[in-house]
PDB file of N, CA and C in Angstrom:
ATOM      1  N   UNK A   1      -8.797  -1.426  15.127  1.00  0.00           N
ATOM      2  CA  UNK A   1      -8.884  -1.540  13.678  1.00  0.00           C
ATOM      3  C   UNK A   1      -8.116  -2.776  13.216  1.00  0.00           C
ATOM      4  N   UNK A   2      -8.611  -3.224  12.342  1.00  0.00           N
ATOM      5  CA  UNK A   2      -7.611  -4.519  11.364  1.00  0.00           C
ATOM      6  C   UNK A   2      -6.728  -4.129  10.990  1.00  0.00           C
ATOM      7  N   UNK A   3      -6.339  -5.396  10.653  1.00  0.00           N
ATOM      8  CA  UNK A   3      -4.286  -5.115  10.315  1.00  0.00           C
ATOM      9  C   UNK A   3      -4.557  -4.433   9.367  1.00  0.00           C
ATOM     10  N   UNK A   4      -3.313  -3.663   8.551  1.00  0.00           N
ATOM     11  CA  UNK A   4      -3.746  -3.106   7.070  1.00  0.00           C
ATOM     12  C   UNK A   4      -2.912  -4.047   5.834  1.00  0.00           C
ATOM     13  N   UNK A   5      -3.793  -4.594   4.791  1.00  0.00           N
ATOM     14  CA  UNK A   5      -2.708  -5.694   4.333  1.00  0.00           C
ATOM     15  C   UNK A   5      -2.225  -4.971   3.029  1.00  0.00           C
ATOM     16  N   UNK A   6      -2.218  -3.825   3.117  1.00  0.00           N
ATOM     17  CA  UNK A   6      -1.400  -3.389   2.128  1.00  0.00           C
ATOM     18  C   UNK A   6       0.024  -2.739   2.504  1.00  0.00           C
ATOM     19  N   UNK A   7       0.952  -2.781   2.390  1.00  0.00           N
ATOM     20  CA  UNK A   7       2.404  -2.285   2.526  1.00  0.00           C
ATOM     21  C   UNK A   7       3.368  -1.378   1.518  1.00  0.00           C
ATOM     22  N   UNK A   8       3.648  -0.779   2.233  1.00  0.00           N
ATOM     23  CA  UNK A   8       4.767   0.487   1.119  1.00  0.00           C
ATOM     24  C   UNK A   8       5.500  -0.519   0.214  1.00  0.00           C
ATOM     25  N   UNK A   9       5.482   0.021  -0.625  1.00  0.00           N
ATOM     26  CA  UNK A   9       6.102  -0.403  -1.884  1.00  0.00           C
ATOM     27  C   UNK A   9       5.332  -1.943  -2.629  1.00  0.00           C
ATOM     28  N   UNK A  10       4.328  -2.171  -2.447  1.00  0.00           N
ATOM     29  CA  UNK A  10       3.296  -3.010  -2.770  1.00  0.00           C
ATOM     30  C   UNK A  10       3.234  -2.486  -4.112  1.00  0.00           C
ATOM     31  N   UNK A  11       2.543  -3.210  -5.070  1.00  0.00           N
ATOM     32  CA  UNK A  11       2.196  -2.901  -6.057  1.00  0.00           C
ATOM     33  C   UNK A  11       0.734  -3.083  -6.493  1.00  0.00           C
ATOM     34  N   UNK A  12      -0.041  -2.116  -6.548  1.00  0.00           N
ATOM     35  CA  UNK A  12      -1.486  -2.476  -6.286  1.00  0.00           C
ATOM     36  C   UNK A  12      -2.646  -1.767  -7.566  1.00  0.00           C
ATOM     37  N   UNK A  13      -3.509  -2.233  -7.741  1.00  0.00           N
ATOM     38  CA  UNK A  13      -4.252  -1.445  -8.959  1.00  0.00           C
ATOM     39  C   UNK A  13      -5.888  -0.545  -8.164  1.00  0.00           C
ATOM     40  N   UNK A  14      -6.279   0.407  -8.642  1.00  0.00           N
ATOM     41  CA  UNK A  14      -7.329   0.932  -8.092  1.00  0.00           C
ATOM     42  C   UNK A  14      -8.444   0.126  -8.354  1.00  0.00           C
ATOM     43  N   UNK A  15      -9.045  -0.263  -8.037  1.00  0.00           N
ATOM     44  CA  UNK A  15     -10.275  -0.904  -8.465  1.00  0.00           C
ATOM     45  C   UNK A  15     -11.915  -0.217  -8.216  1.00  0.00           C
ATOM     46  N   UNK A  16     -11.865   1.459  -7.411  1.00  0.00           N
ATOM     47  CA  UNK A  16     -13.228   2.136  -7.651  1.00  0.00           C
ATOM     48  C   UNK A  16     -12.487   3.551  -7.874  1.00  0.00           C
ATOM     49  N   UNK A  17     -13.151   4.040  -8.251  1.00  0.00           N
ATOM     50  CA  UNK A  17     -13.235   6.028  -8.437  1.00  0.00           C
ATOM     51  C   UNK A  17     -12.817   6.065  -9.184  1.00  0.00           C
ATOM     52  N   UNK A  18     -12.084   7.673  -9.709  1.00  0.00           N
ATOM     53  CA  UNK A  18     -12.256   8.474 -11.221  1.00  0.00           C
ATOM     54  C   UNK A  18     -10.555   7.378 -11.362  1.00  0.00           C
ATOM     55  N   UNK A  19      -9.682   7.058 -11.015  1.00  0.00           N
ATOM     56  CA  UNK A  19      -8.407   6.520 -11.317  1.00  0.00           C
ATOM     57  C   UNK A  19      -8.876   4.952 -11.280  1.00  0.00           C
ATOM     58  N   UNK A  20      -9.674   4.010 -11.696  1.00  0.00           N
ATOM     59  CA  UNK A  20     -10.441   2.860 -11.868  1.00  0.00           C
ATOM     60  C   UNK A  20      -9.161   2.415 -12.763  1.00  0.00           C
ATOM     61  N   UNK A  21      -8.939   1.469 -12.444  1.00  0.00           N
ATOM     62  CA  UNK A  21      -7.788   0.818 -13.423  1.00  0.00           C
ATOM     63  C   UNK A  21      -6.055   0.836 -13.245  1.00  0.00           C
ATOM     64  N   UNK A  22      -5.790   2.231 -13.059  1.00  0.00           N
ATOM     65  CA  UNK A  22      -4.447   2.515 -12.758  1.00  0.00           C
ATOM     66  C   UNK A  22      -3.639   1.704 -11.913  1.00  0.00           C
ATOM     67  N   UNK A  23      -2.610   1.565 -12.213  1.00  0.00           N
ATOM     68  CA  UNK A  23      -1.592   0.799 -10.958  1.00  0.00           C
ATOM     69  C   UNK A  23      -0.655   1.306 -10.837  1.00  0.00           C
ATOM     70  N   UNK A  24      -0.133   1.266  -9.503  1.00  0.00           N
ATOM     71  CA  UNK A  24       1.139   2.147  -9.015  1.00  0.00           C
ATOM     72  C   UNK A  24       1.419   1.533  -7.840  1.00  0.00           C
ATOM     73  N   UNK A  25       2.176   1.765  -7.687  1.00  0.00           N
ATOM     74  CA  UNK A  25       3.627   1.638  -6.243  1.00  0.00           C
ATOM     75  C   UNK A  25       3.207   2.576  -5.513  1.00  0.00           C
ATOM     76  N   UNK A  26       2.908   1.761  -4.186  1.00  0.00           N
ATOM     77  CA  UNK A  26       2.069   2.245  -2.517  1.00  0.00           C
ATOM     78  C   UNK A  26       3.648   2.685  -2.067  1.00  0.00           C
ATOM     79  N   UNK A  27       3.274   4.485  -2.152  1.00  0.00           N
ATOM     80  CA  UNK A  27       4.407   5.629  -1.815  1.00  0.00           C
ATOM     81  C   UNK A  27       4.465   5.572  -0.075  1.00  0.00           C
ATOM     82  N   UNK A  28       3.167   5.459   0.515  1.00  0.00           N
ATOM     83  CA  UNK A  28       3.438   5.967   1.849  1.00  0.00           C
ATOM     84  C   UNK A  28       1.329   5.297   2.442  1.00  0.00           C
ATOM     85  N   UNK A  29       1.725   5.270   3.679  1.00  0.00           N
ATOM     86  CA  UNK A  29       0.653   4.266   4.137  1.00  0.00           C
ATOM     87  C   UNK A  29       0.449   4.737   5.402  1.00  0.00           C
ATOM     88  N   UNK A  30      -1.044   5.356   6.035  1.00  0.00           N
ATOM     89  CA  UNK A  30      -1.753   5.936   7.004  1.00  0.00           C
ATOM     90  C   UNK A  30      -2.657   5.078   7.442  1.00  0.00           C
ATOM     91  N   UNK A  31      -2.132   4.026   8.776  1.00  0.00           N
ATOM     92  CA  UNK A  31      -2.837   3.309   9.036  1.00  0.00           C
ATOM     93  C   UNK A  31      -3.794   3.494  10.259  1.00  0.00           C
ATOM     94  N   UNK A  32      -3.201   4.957  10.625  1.00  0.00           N
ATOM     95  CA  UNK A  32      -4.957   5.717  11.371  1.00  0.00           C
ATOM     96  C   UNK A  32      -6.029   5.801  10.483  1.00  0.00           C
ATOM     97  N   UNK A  33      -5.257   6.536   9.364  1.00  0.00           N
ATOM     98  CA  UNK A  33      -7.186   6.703   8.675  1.00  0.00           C
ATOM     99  C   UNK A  33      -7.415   5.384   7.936  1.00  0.00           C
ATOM    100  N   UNK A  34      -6.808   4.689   7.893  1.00  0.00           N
ATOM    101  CA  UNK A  34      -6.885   3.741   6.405  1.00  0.00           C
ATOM    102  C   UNK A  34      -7.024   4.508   4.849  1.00  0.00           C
ATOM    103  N   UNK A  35      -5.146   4.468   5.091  1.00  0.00           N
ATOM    104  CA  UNK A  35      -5.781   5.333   3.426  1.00  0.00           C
ATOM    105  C   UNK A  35      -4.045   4.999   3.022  1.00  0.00           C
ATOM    106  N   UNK A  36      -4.041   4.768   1.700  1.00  0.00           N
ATOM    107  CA  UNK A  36      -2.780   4.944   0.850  1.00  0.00           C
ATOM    108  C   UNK A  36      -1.985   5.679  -0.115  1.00  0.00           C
ATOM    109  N   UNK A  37      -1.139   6.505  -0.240  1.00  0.00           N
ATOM    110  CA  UNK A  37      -0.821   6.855  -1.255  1.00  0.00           C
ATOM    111  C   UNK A  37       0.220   6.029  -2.482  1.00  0.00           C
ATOM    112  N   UNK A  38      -0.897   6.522  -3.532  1.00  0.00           N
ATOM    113  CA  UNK A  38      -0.632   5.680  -4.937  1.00  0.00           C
ATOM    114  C   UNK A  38       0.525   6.419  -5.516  1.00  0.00           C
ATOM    115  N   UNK A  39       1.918   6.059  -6.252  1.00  0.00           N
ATOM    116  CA  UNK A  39       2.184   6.784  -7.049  1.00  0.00           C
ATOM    117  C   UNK A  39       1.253   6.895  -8.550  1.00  0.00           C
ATOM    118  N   UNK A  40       1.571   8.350  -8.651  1.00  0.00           N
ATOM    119  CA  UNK A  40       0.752   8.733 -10.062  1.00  0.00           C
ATOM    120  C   UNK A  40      -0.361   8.666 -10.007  1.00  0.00           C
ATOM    121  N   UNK A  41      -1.514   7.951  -9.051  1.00  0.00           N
ATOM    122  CA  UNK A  41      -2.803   8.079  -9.111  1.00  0.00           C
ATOM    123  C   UNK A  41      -3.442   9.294  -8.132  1.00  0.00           C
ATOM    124  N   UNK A  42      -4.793   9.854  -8.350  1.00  0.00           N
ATOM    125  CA  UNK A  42      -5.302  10.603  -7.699  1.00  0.00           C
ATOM    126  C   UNK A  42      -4.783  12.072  -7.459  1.00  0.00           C
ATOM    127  N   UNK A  43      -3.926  12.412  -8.554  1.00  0.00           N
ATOM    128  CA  UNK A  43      -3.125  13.729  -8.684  1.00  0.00           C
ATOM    129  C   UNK A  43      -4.179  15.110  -8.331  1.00  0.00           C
ATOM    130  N   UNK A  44      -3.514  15.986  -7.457  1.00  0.00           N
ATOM    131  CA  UNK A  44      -4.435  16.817  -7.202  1.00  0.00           C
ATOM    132  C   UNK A  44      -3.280  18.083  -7.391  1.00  0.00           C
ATOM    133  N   UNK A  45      -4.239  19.296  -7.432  1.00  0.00           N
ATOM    134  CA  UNK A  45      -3.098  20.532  -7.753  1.00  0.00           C
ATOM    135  C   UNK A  45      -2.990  21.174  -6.707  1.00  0.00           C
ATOM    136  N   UNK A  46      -1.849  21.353  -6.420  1.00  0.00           N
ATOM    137  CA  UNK A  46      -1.417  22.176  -4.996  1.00  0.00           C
ATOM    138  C   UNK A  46      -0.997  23.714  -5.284  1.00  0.00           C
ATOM    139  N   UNK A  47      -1.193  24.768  -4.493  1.00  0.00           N
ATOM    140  CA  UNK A  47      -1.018  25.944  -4.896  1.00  0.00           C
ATOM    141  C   UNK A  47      -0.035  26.260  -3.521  1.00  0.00           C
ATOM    142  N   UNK A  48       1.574  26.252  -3.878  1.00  0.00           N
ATOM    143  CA  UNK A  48       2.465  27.069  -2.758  1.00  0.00           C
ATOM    144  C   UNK A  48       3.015  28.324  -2.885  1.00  0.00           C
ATOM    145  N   UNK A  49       3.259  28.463  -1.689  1.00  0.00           N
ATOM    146  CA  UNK A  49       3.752  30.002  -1.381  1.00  0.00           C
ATOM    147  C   UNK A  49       5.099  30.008  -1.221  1.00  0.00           C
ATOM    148  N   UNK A  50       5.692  31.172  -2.095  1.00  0.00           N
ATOM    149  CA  UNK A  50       7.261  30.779  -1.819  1.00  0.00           C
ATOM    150  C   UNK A  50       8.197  31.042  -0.475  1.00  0.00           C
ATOM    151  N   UNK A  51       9.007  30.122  -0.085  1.00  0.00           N
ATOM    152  CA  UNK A  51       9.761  29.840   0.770  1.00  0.00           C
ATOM    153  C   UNK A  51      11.075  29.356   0.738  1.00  0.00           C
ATOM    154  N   UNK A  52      11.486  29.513   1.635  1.00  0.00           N
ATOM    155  CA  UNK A  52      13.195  28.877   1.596  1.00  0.00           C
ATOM    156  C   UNK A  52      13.878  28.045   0.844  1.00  0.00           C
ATOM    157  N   UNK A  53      12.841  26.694   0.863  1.00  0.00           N
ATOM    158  CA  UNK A  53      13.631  25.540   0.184  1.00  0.00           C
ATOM    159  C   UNK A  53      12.633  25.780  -1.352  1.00  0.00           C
ATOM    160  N   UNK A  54      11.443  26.910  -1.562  1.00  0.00           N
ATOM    161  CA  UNK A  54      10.755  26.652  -2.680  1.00  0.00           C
ATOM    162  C   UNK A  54      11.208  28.140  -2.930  1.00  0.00           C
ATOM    163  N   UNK A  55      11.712  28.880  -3.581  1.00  0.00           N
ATOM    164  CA  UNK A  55      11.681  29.968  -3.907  1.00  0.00           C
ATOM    165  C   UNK A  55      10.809  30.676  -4.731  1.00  0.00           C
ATOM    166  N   UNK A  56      10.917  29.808  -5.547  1.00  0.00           N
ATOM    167  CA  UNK A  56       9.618  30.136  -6.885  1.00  0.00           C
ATOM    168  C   UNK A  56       7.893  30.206  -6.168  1.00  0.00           C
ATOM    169  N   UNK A  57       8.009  29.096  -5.800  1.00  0.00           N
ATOM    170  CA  UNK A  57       6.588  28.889  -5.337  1.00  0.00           C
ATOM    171  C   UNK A  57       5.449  28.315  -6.719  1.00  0.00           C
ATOM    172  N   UNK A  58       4.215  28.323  -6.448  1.00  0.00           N
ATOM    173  CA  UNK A  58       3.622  28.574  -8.014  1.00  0.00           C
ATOM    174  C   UNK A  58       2.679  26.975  -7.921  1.00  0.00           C
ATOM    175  N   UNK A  59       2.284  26.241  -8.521  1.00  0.00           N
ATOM    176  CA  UNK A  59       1.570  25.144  -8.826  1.00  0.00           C
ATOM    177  C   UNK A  59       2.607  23.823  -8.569  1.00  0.00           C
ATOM    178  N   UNK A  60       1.998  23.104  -7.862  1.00  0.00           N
ATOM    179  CA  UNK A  60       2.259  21.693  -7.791  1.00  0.00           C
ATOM    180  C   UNK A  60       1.488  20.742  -7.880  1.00  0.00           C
ATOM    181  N   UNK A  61       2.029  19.484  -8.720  1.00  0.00           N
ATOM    182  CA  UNK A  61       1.057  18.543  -8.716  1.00  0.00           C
ATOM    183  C   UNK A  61       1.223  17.211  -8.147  1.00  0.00           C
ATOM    184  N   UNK A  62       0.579  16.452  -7.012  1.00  0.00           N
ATOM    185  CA  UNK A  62       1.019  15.863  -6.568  1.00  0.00           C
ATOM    186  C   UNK A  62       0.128  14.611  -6.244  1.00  0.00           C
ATOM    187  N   UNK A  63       0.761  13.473  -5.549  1.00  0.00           N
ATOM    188  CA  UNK A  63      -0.621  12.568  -4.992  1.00  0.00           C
ATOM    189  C   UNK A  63      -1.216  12.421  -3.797  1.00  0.00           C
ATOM    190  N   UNK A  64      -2.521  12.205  -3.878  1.00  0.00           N
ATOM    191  CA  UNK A  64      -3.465  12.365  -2.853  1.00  0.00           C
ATOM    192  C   UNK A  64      -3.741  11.182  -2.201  1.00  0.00           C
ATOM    193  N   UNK A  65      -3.731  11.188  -0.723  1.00  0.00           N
ATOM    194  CA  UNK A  65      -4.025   9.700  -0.568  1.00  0.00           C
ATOM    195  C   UNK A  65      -5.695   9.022  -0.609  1.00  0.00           C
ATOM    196  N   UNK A  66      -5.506   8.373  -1.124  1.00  0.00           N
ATOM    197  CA  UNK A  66      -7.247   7.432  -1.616  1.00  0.00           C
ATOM    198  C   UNK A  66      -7.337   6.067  -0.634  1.00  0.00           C
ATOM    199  N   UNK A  67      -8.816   5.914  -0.147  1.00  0.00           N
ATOM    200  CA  UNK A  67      -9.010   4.488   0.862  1.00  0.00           C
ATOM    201  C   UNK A  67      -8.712   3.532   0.777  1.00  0.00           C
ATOM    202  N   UNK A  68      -7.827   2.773   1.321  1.00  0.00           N
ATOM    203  CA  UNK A  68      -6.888   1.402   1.158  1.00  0.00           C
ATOM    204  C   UNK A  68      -7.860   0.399   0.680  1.00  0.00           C
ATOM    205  N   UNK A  69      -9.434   0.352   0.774  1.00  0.00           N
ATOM    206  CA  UNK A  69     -10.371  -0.870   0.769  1.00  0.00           C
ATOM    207  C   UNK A  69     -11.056  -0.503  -0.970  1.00  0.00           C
ATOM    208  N   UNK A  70     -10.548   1.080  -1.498  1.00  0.00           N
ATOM    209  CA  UNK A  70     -10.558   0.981  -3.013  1.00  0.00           C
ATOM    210  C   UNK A  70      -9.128   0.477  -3.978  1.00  0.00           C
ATOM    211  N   UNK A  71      -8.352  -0.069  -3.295  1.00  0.00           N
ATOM    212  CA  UNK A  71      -7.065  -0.459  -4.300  1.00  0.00           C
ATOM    213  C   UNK A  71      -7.039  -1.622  -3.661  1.00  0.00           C
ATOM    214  N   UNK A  72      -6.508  -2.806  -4.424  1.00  0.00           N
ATOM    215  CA  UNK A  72      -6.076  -4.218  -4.530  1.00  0.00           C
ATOM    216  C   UNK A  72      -4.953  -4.282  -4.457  1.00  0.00           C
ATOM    217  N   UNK A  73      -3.808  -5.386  -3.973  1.00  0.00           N
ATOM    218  CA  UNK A  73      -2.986  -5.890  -4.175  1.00  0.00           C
ATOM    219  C   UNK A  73      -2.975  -6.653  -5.755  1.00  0.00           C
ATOM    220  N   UNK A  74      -1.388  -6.425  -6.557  1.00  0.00           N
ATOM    221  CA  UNK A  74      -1.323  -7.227  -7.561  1.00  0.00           C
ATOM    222  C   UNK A  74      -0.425  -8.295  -7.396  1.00  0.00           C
ATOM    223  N   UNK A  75      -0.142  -9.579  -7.797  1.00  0.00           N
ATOM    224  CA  UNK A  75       0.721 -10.382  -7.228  1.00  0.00           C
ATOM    225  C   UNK A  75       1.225 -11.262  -9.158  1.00  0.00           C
ATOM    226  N   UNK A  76       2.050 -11.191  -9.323  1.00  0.00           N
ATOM    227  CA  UNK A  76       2.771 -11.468 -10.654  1.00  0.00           C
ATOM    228  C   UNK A  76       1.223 -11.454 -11.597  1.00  0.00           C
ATOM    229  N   UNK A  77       0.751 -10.164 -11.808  1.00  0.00           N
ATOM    230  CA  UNK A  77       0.306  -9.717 -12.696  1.00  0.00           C
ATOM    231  C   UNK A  77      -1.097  -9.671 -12.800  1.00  0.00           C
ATOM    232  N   UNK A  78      -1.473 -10.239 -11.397  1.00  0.00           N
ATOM    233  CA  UNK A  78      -2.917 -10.441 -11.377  1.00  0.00           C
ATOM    234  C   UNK A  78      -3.611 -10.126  -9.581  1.00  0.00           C
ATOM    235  N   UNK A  79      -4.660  -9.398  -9.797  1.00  0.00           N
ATOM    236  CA  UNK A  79      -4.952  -9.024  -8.497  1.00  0.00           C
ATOM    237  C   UNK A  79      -5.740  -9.521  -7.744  1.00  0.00           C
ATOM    238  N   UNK A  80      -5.473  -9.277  -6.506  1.00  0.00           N
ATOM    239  CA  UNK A  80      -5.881 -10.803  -5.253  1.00  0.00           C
ATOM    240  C   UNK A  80      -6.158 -10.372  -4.021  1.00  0.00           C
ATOM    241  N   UNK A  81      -6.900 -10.778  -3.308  1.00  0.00           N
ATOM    242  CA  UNK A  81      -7.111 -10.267  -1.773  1.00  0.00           C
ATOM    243  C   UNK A  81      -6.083 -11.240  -1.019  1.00  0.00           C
ATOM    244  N   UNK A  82      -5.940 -10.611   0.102  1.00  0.00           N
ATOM    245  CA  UNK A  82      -4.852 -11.015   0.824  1.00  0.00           C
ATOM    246  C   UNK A  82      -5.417 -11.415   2.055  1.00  0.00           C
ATOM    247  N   UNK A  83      -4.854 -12.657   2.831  1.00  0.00           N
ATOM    248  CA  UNK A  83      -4.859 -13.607   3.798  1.00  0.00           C
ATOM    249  C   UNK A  83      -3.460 -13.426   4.640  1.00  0.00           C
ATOM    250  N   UNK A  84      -3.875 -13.771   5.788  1.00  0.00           N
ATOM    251  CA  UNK A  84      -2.572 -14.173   6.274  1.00  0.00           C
ATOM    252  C   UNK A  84      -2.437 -15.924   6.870  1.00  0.00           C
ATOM    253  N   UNK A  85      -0.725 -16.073   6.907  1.00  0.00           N
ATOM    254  CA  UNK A  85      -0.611 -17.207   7.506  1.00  0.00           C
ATOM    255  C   UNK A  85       0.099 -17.227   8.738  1.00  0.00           C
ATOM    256  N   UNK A  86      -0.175 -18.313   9.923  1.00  0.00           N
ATOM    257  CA  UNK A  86       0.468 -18.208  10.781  1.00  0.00           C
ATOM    258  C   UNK A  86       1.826 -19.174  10.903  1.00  0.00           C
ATOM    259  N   UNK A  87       2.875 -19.563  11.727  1.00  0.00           N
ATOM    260  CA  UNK A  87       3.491 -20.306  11.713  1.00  0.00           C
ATOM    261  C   UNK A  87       3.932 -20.333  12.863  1.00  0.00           C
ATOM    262  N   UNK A  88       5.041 -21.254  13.745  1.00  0.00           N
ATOM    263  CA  UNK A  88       5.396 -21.022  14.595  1.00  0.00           C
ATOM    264  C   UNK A  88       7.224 -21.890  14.390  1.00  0.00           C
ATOM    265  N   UNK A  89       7.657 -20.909  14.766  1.00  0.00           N
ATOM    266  CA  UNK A  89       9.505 -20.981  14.326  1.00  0.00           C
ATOM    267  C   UNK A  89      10.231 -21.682  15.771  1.00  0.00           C
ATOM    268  N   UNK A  90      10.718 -22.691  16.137  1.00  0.00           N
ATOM    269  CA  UNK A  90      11.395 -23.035  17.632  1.00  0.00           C
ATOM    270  C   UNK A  90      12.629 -22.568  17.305  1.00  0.00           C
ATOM    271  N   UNK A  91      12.733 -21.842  18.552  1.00  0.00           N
ATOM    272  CA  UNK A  91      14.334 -21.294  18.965  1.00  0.00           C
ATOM    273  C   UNK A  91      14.631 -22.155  19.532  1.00  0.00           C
ATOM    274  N   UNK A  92      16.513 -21.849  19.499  1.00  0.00           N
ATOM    275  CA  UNK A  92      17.586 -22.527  19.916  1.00  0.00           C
ATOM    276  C   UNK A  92      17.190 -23.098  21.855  1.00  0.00           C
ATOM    277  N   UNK A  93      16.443 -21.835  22.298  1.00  0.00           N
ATOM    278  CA  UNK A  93      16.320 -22.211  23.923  1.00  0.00           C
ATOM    279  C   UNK A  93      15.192 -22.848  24.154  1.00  0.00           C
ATOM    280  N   UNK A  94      14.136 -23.399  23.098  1.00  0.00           N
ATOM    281  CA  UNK A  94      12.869 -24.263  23.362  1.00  0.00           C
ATOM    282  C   UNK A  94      11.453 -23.580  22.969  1.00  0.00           C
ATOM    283  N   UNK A  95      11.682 -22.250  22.970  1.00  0.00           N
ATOM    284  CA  UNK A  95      10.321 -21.714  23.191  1.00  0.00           C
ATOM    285  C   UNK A  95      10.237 -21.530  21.575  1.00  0.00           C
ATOM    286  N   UNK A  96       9.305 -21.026  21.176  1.00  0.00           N
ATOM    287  CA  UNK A  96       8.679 -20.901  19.738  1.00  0.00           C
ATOM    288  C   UNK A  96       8.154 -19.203  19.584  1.00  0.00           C
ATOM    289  N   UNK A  97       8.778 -19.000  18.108  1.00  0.00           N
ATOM    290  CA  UNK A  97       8.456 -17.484  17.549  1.00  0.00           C
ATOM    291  C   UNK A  97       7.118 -17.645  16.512  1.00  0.00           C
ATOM    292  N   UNK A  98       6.284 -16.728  16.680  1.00  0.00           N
ATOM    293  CA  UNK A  98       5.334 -16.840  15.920  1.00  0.00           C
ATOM    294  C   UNK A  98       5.665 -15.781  14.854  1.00  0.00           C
ATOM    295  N   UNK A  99       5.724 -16.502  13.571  1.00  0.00           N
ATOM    296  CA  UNK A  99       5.509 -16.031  12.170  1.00  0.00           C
ATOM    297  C   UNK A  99       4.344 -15.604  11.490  1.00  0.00           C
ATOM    298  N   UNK A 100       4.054 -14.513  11.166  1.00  0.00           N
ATOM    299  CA  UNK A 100       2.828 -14.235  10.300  1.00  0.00           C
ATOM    300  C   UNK A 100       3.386 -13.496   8.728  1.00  0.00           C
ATOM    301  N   UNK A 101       3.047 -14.579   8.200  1.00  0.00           N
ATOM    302  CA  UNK A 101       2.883 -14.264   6.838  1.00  0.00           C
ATOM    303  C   UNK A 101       2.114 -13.755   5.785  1.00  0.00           C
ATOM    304  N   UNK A 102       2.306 -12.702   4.912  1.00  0.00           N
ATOM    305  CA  UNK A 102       0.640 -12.324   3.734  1.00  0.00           C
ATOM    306  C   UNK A 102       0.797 -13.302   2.428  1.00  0.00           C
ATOM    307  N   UNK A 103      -0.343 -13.748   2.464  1.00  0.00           N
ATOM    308  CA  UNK A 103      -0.745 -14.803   1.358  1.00  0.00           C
ATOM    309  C   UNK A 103      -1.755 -14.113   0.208  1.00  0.00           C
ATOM    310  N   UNK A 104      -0.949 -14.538  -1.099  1.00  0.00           N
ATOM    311  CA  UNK A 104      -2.274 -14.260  -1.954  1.00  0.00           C
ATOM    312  C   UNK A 104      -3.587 -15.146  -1.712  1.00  0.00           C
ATOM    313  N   UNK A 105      -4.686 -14.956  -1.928  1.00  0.00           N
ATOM    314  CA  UNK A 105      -5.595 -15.562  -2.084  1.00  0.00           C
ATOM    315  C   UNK A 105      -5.685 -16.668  -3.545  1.00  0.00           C
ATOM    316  N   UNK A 106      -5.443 -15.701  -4.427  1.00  0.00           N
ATOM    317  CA  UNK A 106      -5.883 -16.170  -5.756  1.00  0.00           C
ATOM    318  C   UNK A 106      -4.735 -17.261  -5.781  1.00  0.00           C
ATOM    319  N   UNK A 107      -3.691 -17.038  -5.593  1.00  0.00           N
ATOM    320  CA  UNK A 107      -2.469 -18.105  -5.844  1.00  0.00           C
ATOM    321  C   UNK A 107      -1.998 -19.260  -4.760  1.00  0.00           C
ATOM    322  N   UNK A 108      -2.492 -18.832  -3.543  1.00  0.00           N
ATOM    323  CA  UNK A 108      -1.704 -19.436  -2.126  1.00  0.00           C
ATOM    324  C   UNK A 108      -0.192 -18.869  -2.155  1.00  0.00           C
ATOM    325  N   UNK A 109       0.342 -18.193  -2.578  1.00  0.00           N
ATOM    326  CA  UNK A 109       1.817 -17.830  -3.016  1.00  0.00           C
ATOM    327  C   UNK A 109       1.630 -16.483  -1.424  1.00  0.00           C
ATOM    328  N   UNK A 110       2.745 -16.790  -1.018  1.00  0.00           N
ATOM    329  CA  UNK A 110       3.467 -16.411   0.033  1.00  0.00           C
ATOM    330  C   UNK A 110       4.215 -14.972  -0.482  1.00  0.00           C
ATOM    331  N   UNK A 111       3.535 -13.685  -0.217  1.00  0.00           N
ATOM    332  CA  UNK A 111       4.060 -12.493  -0.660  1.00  0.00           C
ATOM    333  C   UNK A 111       5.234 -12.082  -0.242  1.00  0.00           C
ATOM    334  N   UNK A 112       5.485 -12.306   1.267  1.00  0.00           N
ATOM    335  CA  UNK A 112       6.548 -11.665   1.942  1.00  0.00           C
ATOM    336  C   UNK A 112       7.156 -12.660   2.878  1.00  0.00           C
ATOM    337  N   UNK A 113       8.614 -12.889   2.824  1.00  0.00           N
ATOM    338  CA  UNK A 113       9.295 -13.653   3.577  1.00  0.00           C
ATOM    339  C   UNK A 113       9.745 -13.006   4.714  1.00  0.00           C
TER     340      UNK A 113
END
């Protein structure tokens, strides 16, 4: 499978299904299935049974994870597909570290150092 170019704590907007528009902060990231969880988007209702650390039990509402290839990356305020760059870093003993970097598309701006 391809890399996944979205990352926890990304900030990304939905761009298909019933949450079309919304943006939220990438909570947690399943890069077997390809899928992300959004905060606040895709809320589904959970029904628990009470237990130890839940005593009460009763309705929860929580988020569901939705397909990484329906949400975008946003990058200072505007949303962009993502590239990567390569580089290559020489160490002190001669040999060279390879750098890979995520690039916006829309900007060329370098997301992550």
């Amino acid at each position: 499978m391809a890399t996944m170019k979205i990352k926890k704590g990304d900030t990304v907007r939905v761009i298909a299904g019933a949450d079309k528009g919304a943006e939220g902060k990438v909570v947690m990231v399943d890069h077997k299935k390809g899928r992300v969880v959004v905060e606040g988007v895709n809320m589904v209702t959970k029904h628990t049974k009470p237990s130890m650390s839940n005593q009460q039990g009763g309705i929860v509402h929580q988020e569901a994870p939705i397909d990484a290839s329906n949400v975008m990356l946003v990058v200072d305020g505007q949303t962009t597909r993502v590239g990567f760059q390569v580089e290559y870093k020489e160490r002190e003993n001669g040999s060279k570290k390879r750098v890979v970097k995520r690039v916006a598309k829309a900007t060329g701006k370098v997301i992550d150092d």
